[in-house]
Every structure is written in structure tokens, then in C-alpha cells.
C-alpha atoms as a PDB file:
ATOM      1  CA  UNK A   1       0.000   0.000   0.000  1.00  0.00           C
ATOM      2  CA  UNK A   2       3.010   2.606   0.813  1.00  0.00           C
ATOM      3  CA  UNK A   3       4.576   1.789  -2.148  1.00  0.00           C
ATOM      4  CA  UNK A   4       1.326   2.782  -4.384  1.00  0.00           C
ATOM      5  CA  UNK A   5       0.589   5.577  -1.976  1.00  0.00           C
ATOM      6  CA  UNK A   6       4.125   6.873  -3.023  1.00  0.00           C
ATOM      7  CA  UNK A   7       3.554   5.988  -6.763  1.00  0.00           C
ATOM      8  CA  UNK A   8       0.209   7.664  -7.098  1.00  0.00           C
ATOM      9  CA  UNK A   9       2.122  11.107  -5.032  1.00  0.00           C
ATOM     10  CA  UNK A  10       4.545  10.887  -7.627  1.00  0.00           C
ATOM     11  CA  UNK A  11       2.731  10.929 -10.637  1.00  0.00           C
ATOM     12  CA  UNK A  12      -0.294  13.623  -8.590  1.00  0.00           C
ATOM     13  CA  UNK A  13       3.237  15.913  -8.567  1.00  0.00           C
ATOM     14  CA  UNK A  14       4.128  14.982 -11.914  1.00  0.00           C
ATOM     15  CA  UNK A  15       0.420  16.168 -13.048  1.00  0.00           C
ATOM     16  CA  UNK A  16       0.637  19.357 -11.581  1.00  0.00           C
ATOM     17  CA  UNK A  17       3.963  20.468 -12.460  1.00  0.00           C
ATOM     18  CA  UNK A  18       2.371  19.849 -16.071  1.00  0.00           C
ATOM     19  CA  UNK A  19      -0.384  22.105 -15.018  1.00  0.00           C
ATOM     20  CA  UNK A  20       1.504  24.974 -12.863  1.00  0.00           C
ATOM     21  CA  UNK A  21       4.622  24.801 -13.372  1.00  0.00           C
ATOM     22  CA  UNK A  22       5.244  28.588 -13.906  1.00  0.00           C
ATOM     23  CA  UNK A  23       3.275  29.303 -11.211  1.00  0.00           C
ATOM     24  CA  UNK A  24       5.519  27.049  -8.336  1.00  0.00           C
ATOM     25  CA  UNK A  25       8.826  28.145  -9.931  1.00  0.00           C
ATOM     26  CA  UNK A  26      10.857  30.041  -7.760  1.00  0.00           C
ATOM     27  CA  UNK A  27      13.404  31.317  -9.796  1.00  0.00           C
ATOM     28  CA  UNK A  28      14.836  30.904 -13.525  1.00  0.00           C
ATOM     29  CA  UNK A  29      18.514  29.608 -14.054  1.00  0.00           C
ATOM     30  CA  UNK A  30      19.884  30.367 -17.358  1.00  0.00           C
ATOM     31  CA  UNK A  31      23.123  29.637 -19.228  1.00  0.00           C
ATOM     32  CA  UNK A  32      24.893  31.985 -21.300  1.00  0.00           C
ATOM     33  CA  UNK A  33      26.779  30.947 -24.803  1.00  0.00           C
ATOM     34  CA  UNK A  34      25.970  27.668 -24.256  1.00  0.00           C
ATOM     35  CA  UNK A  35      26.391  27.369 -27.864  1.00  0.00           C
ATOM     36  CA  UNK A  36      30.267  27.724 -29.567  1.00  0.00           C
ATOM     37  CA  UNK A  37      28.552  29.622 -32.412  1.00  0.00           C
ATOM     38  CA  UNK A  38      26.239  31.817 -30.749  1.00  0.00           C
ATOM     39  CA  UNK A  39      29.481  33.022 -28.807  1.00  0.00           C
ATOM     40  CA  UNK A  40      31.376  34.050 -31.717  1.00  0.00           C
ATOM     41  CA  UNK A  41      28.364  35.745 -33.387  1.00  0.00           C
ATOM     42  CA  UNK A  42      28.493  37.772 -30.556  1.00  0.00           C
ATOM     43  CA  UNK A  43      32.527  38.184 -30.554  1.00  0.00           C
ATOM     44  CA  UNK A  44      32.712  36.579 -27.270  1.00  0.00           C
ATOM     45  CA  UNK A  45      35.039  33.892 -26.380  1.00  0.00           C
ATOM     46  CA  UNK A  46      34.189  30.287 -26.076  1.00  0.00           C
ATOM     47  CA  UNK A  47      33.927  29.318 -21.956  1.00  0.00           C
ATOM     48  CA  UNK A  48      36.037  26.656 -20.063  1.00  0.00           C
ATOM     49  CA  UNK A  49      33.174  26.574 -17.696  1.00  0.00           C
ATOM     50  CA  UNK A  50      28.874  27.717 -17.808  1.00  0.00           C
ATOM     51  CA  UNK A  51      28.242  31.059 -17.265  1.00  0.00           C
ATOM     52  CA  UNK A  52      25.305  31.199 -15.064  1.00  0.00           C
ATOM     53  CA  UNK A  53      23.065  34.519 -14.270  1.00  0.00           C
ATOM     54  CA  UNK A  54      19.414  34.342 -13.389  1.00  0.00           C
ATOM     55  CA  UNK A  55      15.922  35.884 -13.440  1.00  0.00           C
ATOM     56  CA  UNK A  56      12.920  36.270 -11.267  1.00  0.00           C
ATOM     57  CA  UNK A  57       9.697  34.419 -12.706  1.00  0.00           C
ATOM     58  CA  UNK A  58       8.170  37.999 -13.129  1.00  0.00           C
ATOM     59  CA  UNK A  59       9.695  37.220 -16.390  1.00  0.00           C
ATOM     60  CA  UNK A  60       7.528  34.199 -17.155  1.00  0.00           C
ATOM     61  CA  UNK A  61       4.782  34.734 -20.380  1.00  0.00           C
ATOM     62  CA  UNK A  62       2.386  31.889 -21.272  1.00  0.00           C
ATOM     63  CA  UNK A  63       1.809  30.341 -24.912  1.00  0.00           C
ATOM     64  CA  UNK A  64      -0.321  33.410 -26.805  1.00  0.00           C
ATOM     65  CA  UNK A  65       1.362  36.191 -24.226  1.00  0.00           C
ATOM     66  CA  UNK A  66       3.208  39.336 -25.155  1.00  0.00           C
ATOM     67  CA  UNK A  67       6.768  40.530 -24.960  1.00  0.00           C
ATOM     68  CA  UNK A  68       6.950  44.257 -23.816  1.00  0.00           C
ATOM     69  CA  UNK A  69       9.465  46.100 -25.502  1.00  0.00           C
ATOM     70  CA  UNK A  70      11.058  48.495 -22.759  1.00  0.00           C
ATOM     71  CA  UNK A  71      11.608  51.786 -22.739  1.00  0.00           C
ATOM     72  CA  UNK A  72      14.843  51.615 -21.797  1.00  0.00           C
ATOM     73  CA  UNK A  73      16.537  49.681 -24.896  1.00  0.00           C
ATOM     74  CA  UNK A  74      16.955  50.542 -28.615  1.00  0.00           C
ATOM     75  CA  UNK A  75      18.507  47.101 -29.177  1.00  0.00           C
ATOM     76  CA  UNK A  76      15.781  43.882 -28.208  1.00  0.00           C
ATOM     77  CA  UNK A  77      16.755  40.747 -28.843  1.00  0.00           C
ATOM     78  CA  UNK A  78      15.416  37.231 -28.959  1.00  0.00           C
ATOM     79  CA  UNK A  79      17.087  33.880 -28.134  1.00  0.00           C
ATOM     80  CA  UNK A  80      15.294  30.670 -28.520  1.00  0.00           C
ATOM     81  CA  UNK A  81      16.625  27.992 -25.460  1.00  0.00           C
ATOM     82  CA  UNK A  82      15.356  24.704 -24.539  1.00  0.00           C
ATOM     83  CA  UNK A  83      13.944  24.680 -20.797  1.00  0.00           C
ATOM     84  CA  UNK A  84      14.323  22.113 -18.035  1.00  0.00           C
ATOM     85  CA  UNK A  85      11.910  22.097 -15.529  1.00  0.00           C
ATOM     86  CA  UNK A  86      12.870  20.820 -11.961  1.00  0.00           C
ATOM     87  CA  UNK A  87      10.120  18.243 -10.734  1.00  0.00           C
ATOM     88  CA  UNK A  88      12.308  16.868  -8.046  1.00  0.00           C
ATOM     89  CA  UNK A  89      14.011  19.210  -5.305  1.00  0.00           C
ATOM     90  CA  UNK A  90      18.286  18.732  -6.406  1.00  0.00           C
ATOM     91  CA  UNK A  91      21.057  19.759  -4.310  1.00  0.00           C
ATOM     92  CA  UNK A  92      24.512  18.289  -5.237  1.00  0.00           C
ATOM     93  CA  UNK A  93      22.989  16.019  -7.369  1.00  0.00           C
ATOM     94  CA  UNK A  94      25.432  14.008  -9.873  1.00  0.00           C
ATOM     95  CA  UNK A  95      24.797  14.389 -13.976  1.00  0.00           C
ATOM     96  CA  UNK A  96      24.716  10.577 -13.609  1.00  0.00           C
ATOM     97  CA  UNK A  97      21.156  10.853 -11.605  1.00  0.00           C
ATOM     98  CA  UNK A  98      20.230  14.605 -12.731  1.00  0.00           C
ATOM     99  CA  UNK A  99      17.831  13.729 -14.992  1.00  0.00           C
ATOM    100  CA  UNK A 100      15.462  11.875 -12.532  1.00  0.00           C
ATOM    101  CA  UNK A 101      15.238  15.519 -11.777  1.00  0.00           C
ATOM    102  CA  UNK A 102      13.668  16.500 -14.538  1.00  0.00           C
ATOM    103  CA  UNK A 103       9.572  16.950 -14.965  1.00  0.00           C
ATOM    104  CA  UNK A 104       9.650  17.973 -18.881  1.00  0.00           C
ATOM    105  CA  UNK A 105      10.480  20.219 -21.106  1.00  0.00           C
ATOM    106  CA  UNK A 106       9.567  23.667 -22.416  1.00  0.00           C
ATOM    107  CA  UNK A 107      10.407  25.850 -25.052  1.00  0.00           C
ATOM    108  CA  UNK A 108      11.527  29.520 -24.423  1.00  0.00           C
ATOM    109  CA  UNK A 109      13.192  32.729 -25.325  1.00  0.00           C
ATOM    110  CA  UNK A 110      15.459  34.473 -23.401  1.00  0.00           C
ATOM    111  CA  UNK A 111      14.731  38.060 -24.121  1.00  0.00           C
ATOM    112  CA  UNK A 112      17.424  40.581 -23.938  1.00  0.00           C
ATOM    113  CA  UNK A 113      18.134  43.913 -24.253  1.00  0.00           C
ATOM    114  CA  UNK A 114      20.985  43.813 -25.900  1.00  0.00           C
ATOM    115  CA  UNK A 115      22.596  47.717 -26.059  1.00  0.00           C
ATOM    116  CA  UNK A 116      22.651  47.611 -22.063  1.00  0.00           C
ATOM    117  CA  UNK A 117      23.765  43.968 -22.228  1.00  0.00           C
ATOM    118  CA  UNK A 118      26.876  45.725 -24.401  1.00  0.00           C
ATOM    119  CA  UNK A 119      26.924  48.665 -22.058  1.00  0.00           C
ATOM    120  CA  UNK A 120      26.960  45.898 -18.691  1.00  0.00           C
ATOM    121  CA  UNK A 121      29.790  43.741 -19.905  1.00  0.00           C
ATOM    122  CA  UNK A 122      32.131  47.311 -21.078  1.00  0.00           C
ATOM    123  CA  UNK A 123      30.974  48.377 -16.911  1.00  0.00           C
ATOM    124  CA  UNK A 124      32.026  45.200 -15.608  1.00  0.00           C
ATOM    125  CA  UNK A 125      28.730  44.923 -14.506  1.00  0.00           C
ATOM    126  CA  UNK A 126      25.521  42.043 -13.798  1.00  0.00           C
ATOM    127  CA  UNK A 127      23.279  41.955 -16.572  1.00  0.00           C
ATOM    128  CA  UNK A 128      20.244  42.313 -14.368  1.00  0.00           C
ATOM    129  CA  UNK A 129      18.594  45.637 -16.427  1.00  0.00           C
ATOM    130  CA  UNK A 130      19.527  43.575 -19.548  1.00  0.00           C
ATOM    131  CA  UNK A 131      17.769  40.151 -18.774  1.00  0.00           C
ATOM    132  CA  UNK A 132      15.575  40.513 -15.679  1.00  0.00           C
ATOM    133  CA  UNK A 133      12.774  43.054 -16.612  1.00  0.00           C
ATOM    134  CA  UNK A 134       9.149  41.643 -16.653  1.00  0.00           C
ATOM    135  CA  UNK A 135       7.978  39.526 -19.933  1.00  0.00           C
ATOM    136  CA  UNK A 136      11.555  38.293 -20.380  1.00  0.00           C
ATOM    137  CA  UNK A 137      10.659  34.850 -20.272  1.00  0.00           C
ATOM    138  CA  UNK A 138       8.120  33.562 -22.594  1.00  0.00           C
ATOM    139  CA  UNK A 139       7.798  29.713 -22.186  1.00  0.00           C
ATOM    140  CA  UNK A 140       5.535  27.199 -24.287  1.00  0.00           C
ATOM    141  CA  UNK A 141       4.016  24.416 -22.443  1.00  0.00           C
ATOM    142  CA  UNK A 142       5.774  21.836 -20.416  1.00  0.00           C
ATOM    143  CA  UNK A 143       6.627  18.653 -22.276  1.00  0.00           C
ATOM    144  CA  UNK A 144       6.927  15.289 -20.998  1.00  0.00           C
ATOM    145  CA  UNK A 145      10.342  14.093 -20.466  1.00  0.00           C
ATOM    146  CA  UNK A 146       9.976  10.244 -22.671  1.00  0.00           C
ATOM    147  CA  UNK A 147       8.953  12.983 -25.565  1.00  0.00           C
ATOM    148  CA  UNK A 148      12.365  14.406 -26.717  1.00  0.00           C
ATOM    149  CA  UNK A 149      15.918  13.313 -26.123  1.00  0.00           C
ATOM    150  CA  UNK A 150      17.561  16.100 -24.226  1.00  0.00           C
ATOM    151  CA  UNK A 151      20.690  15.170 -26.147  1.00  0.00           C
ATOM    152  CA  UNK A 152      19.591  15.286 -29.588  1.00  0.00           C
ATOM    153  CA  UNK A 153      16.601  17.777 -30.256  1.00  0.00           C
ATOM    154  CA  UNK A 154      15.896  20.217 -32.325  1.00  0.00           C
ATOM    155  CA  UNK A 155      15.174  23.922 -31.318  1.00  0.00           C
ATOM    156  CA  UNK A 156      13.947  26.632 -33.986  1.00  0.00           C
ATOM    157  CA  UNK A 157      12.418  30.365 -33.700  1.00  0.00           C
ATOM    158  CA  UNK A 158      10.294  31.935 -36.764  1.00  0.00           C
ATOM    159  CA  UNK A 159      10.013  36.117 -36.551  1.00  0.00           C
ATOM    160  CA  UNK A 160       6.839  37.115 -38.556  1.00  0.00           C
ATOM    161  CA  UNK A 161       6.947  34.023 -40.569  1.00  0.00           C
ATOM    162  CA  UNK A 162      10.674  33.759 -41.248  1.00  0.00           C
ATOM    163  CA  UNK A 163      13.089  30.830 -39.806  1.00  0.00           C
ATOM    164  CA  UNK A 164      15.852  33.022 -37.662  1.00  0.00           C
ATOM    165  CA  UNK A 165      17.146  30.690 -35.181  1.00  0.00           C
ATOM    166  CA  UNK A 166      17.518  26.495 -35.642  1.00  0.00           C
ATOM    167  CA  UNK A 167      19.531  24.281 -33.684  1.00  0.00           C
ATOM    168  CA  UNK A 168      20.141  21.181 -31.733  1.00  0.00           C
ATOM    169  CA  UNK A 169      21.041  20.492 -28.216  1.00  0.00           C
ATOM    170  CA  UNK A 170      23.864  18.006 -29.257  1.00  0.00           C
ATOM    171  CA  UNK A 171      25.782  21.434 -30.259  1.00  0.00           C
ATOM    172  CA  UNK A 172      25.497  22.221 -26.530  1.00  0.00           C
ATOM    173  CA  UNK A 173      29.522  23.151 -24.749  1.00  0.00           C
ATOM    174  CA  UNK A 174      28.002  21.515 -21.690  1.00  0.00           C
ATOM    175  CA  UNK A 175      25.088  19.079 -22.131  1.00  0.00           C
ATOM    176  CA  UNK A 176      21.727  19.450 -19.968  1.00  0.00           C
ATOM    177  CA  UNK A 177      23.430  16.531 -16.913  1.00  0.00           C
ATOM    178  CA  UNK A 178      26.798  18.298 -16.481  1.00  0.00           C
ATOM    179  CA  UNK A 179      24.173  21.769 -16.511  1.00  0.00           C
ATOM    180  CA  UNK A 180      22.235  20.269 -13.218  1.00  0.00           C
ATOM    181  CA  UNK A 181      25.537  19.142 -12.011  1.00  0.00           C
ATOM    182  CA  UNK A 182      27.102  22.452 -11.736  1.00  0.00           C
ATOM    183  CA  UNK A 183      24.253  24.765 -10.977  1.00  0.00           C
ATOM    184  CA  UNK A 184      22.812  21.710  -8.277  1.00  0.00           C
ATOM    185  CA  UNK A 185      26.300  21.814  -6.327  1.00  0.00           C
ATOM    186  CA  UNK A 186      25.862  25.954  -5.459  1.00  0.00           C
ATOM    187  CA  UNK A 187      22.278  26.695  -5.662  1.00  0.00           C
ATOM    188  CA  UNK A 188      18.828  24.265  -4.794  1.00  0.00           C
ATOM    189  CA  UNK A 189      16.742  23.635  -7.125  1.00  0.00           C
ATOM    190  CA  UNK A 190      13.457  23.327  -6.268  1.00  0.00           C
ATOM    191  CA  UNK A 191      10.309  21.790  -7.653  1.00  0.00           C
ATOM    192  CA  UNK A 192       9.037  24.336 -10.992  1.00  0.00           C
ATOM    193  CA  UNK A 193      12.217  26.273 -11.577  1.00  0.00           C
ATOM    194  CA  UNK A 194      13.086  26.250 -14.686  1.00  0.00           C
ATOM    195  CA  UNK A 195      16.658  25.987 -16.677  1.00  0.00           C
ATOM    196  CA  UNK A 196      17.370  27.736 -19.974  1.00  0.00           C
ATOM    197  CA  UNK A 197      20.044  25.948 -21.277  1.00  0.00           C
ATOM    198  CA  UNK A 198      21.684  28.593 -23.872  1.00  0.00           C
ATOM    199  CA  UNK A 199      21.157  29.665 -27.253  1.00  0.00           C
ATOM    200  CA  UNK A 200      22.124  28.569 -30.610  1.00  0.00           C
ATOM    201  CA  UNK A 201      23.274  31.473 -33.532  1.00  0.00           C
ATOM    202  CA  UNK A 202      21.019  33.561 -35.390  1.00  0.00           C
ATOM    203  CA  UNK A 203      20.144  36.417 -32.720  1.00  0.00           C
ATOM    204  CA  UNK A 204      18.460  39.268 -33.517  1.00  0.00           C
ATOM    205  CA  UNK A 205      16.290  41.892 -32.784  1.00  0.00           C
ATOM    206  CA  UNK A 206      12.992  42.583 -32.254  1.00  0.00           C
ATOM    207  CA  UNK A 207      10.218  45.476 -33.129  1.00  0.00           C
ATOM    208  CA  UNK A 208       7.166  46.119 -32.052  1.00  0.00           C
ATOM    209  CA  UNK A 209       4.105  43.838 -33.519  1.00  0.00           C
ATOM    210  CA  UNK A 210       6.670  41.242 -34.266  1.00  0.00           C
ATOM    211  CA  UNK A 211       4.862  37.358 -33.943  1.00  0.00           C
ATOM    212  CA  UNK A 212       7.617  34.789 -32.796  1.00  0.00           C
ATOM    213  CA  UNK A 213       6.761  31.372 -33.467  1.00  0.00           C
ATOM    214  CA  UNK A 214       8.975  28.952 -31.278  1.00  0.00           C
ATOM    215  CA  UNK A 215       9.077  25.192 -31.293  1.00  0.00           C
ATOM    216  CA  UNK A 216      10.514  21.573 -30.950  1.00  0.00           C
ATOM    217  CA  UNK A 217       9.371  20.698 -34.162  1.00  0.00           C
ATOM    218  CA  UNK A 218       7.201  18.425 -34.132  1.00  0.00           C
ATOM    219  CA  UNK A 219       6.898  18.389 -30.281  1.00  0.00           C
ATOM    220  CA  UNK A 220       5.965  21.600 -28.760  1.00  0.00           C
ATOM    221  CA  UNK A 221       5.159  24.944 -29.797  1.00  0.00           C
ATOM    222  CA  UNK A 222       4.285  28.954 -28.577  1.00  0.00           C
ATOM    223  CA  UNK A 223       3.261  32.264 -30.076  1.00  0.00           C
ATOM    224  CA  UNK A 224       4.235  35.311 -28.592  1.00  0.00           C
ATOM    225  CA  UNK A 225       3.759  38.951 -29.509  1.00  0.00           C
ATOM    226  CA  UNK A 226       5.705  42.466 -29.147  1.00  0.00           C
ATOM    227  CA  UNK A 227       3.937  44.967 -27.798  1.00  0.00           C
END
């Protein structure tokens, strides 16, 4: 009877991480140039180890949401990632066992503004005003885990209709495990938080009324709008 008790919890959390994931997350982990070629697009070096920053789930926009183009930038930019979402709590958890971790899947963009990104990294400065402001994580739907091989799957953003950004998570410097490895021996991660694992090449900005179309072809899809 424990045993199914414990079974039947699992998959009840399971079910409602599909459901409300966004809204349990605590926080967002991301991964910057994740992706050899997305560095040097950018003129940025290749790293010897993940460069981690953050943001708060004030970010998160659902499937059919806008993006709201700040104010404060000249320069916005999308970048299509692949999301992990944490069903299990992991603290100094191996890569061996990470993925046991793992609830699903999501597709996402990392939205940045990229002039004060420029203007952070000449200050020596966090990129908080660059990647942190609200609508600055639009996510598509969580997808179950037996549905994609994190190793070998195929990402892909469309601006108003055009293909801008394809790639594939085998290109990854450091694969999703050694990801949960590193970020799980400094900081928890709890139940709903999500992981953006980096961005492939093909960048670029955004303007107002723009439709972005972002997928796992054939898997998963979202629509998103810039207001």
C-alpha cells in the first residue's frame, strides 16, 4: 500500500507540475553561450566553464502572451533555449542521476536587451537591467520528459513568418546533466524552476508587432507577440 501511496504522489506531482509549473517556480537559471557559435556571433570567447546569471519568474509569459518592448533599450533581442523544468528538489545532485530531476520540457526565449547587455559587460557589470525586466521569459508548455531526447533535439524560432534561429542540443559546450551538475552543487533547485540551457546562432532583434513562433518541431510549440 506505501509503495502505491508513493507511486500515485509521484505521478499527482508529476500532473501538476504539467499544469503549474510557472506558477511554483521560484526562480529561472539560465546559461549563457551555451552554444560555440552563438558566442562568436556575438565576438565573445568560447567558456572553459557555464556562465550562469538568473531571473525572477516575473519574467515568465504563457503560450499566446506578449513581450513588452522596454523603454529603456533601442537594441531587443530574442534567443530561442530549450527549458528544463525541476520536478524533483536537487542539491549536489550528480549528472549521472540529474535527470530523474527532470519533470519535462519547455520551449523559451530568453529576451534581452541587448545595447545595455553591451553597455553591462564594457561596466564590468551584472546583466540584471539587460535580462531581468518583466515579460523576459516567454515559455511554451511543459513537455513530458519520454517525448524528446535532451541530447539530440531540435530547437527553432520563426520572426513574422521567417526561420531566424535552428539548432540542436547536441551542439550544446556543456550538455543538460553536467548543466544540473554544476548549478545543483551551489544553488537548490526546487520543484518548478526552470533551466534555460543557452542559445544557438542567429540572434536578432525585435520590433514592435513582431509574432515569434517557437518550437521543438514536431513536439511543442508557442506564439508570442511584441507589444
Amino acid at each position: 500500500v506505501g509503495r502505491r501511496r508513493k507511486q500515485w504522489y509521484q505521478r499527482r506531482v508529476r500532473v501538476n507540475l504539467r499544469m503549474r509549473f510557472i506558477n511554483q517556480a521560484t526562480k529561472i537559471v539560465c546559461v549563457g553561450r551555451n552554444y560555440a557559435k552563438h558566442a562568436k556571433e556575438l565576438g565573445n570567447d568560447v567558456p572553459k566553464s557555464p556562465i550562469i546569471f538568473t531571473k525572477p519568474t516575473t519574467c515568465f509569459v504563457e503560450d499566446g502572451g506578449s513581450i513588452r518592448y522596454p523603454s529603456i533599450t533601442s537594441d531587443l533581442h530574442f534567443e530561442v533555449e530549450l527549458g528544463v523544468i525541476i520536478g524533483k528538489a536537487m542539491s549536489n545532485v550528480s549528472a549521472a542521476n540529474s535527470l530523474a530531476h527532470v519533470a519535462g520540457y519547455a520551449i523559451a526565449v530568453d529576451v534581452t536587451c541587448r545595447d545595455i547587455q553591451e553597455q553591462c559587460k564594457e561596466e564590468g557589470i551584472p546583466w540584471t537591467m539587460a535580462k531581468c525586466l518583466d515579460t523576459f521569459c516567454p515559455i511554451g508548455p511543459m513537455v513530458a520528459p519520454d517525448k524528446i531526447d535532451p541530447f539530440n533535439t531540435e530547437i527553432q524560432l520563426k520572426q513574422n513568418g521567417m526561420l531566424r534561429q535552428q539548432g540542436n542540443t547536441a551542439d550544446m559546450i556543456f550538455p543538460i546533466p553536467s548543466l544540473l551538475e554544476y548549478i545543483s552543487a551551489h544553488i537548490t533547485l526546487l520543484p518548478g524552476d526552470v533551466l534555460l540551457t543557452g542559445t544557438p546562432e542567429g540572434v536578432g532583434p525585435l520590433v514592435r508587432d513582431d509574432v515569434l513562433d517557437v518550437s521543438i518541431p514536431g513536439v511543442s510549440s508557442a506564439v508570442f507577440h511584441v507589444k
